[in-house]
Protein backbone atom coordinates (compact mmCIF):
# COMPACT_ATOMS: atom_id res chain seq x y z
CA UNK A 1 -68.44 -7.60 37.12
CA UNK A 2 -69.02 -4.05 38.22
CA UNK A 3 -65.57 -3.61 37.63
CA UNK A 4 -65.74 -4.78 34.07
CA UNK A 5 -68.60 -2.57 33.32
CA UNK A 6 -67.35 0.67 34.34
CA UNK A 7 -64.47 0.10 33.09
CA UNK A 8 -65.74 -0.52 29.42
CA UNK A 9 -67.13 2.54 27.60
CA UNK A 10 -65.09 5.96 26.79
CA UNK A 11 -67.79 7.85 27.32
CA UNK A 12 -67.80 6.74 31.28
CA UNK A 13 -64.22 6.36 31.63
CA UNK A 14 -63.97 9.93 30.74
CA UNK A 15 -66.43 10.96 33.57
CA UNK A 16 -65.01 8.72 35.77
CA UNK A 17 -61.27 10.34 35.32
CA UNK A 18 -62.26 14.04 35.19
CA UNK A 19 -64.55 13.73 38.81
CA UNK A 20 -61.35 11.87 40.17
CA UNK A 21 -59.36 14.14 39.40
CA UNK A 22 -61.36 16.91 40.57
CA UNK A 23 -61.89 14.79 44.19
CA UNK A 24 -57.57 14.85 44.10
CA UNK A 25 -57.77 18.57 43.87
CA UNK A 26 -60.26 18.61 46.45
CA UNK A 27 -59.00 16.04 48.64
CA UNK A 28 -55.87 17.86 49.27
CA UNK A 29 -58.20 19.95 51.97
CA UNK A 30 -60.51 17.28 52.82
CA UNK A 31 -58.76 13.67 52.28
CA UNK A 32 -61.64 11.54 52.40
CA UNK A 33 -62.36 12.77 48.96
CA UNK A 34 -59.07 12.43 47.68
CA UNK A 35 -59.46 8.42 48.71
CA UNK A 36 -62.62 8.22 46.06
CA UNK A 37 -60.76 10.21 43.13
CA UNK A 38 -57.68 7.36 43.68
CA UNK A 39 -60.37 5.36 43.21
CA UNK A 40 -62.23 6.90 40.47
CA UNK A 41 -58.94 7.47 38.80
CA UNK A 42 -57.65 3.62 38.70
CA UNK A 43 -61.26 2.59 37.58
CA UNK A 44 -61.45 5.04 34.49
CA UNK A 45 -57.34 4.45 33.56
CA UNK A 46 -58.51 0.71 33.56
CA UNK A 47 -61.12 1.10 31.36
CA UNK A 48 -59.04 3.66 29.14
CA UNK A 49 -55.80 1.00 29.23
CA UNK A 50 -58.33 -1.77 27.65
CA UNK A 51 -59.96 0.88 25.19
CA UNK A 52 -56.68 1.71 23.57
CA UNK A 53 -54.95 -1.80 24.80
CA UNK A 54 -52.22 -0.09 26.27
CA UNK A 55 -51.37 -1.98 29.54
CA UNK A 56 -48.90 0.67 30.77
CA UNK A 57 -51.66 3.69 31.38
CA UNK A 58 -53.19 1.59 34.30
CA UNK A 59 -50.44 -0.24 35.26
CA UNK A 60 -47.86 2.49 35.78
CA UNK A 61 -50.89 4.60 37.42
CA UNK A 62 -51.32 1.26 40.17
CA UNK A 63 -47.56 1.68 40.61
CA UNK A 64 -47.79 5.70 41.56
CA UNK A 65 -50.88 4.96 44.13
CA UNK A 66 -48.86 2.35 45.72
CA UNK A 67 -45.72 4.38 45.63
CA UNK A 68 -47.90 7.08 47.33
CA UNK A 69 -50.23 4.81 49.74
CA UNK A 70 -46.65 3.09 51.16
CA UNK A 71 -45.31 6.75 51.18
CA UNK A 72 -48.41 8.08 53.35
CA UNK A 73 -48.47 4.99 55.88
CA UNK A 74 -44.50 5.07 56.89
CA UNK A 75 -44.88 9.10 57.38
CA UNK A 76 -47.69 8.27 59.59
CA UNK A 77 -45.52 5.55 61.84
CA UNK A 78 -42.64 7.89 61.54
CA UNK A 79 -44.67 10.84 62.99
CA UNK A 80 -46.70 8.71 65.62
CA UNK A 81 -43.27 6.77 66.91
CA UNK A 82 -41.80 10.43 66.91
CA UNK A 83 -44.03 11.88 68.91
CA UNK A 84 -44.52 8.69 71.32
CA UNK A 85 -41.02 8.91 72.13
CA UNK A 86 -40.56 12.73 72.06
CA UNK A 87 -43.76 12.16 74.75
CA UNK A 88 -42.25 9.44 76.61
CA UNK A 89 -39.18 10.77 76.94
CA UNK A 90 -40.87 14.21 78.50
CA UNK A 91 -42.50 11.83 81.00
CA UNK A 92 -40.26 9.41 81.66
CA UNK A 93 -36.19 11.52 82.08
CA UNK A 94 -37.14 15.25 81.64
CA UNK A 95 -33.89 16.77 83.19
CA UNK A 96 -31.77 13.67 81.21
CA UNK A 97 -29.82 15.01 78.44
CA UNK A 98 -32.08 18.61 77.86
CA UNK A 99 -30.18 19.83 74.83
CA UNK A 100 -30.16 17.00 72.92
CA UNK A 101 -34.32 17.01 72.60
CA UNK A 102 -33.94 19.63 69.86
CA UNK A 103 -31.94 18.10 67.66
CA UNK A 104 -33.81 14.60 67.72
CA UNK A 105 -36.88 17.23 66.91
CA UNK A 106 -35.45 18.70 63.86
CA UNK A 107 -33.70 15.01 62.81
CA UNK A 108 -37.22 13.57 63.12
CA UNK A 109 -38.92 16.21 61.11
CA UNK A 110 -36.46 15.88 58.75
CA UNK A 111 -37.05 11.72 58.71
CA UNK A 112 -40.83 12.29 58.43
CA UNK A 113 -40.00 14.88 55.38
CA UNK A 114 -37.65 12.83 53.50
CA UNK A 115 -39.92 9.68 53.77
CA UNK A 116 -42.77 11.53 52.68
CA UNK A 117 -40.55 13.41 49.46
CA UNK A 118 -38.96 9.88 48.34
CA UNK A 119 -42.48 7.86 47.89
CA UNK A 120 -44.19 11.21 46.71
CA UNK A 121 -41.19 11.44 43.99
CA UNK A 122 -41.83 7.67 43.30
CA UNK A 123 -45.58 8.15 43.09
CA UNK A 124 -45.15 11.43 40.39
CA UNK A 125 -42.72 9.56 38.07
CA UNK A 126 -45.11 6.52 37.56
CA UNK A 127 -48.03 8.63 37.55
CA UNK A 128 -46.64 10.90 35.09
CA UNK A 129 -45.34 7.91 32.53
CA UNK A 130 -48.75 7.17 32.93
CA UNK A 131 -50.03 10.31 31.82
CA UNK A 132 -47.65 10.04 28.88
CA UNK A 133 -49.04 7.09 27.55
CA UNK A 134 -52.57 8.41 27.26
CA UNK A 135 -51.23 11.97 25.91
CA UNK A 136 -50.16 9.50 23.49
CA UNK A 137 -52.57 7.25 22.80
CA UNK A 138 -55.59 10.19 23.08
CA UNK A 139 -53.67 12.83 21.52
CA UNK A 140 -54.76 15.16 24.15
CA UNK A 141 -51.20 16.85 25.14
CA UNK A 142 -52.94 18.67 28.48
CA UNK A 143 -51.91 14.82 29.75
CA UNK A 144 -48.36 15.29 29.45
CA UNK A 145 -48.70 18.72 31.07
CA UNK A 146 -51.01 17.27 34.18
CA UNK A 147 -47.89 14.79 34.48
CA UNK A 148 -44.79 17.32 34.28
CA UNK A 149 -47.03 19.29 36.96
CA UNK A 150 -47.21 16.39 38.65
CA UNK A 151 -43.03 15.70 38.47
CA UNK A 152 -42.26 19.25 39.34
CA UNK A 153 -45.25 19.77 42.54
CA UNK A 154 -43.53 16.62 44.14
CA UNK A 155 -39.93 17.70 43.68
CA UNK A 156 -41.07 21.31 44.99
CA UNK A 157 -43.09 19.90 48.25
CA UNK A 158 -40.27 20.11 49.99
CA UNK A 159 -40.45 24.39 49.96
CA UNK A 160 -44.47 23.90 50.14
CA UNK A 161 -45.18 25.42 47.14
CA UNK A 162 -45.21 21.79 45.72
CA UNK A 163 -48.80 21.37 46.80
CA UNK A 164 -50.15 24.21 44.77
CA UNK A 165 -49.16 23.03 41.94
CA UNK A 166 -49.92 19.32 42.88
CA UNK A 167 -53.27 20.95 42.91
CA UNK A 168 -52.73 22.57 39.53
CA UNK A 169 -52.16 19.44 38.13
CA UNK A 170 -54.99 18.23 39.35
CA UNK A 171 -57.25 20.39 37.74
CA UNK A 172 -55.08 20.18 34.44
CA UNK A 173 -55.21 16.20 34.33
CA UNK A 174 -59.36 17.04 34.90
CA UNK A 175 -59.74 19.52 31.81
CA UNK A 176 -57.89 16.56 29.95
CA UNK A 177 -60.13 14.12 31.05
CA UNK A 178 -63.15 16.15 30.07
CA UNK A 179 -61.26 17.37 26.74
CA UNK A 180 -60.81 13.91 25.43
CA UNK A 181 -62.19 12.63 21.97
CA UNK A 182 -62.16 9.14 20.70
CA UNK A 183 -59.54 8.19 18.84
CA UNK A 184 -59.73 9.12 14.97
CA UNK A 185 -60.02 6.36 12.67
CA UNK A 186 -57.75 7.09 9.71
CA UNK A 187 -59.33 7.04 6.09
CA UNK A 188 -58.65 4.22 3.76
CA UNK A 189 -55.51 4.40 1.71
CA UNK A 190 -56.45 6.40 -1.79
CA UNK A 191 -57.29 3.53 -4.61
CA UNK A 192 -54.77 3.99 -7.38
CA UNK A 193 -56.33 3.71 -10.87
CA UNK A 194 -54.23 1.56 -13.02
């Protein structure tokens, strides 16, 4: 029921997407945060999918933060198994094999990275169609640029310089959110006189 109301007026939904946003941009330093503007973010692109009756905004958004949630938890087993065994292996054989430990190092960074680029690829490709459809359906093109940000701050994360623009778009998708007008009702067709 809560759901449903939130979810039901423009005016809110607008709110609602501009603070999430904002939390995102936040949340990169202090995730907590970024957890409520996910949340904030699905809410209002609910509401905004019903408003214009455009099923793909929310649903393609849903698809991104699963993309990204699956992404987050298999970088966390990667890096807690890799660091159990990296431990275990110190305690357990430390004069077995010494050269090898670097390379299983650098492999499992590079297993933890690649997990992490995959789902965050994923997550910016659905998130971004979903930006599309409301640049769309809203007219407001600062949509379509919060998503190419979006595309292009996942590809780059693997040189780091990803996540300053995956704050950028952050920030972009919020002056959208906050820029956005009801849609325009067209005027009647002109009467002909006859």
């Amino acid at each position: 029921m809560l759901f449903y109301i939130m979810a039901s007026n423009l005016e809110s939904n607008r709110t609602l997407g501009g603070v999430g946003a904002i939390l995102l941009t936040i949340g990169s330093i202090f995730p907590p945060l970024a957890l409520v503007g996910i949340i904030l973010l699905l809410v209002a692109l609910k509401g905004l999918s019903e408003y214009y009756n455009e099923k793909d905004i929310f649903r393609d958004n849903l698809y991104g933060v699963i993309f990204g949630t699956v992404g987050i938890a298999i970088a966390i087993v990667l890096f807690v198994s890799f660091f159990f065994r990296a431990y275990m292996n110190r305690v357990i054989s430390p004069l077995v094999l010494p050269n090898i430990q670097p390379f299983r190092m650098f492999f499992g960074f590079i297993l933890i990275l690649g997990a992490i680029f995959v789902f965050f690829l994923l997550e910016s490709i659905f998130l971004r169609k979903s930006f599309d459809h409301l640049a769309a359906k809203t007219g407001e093109k600062m949509f379509g640029t919060a998503g190419l940000l979006l595309l292009i701050g996942a590809v780059l994360t693997v040189v780091l310089v990803g996540f300053i623009i995956l704050c950028a778009a952050w920030i972009v998708a919020a002056v959208a959110f906050f820029s956005m007008r009801p849609a325009q009702q067209l005027p009647p067709p002109p009467i002909s006189a006859q």
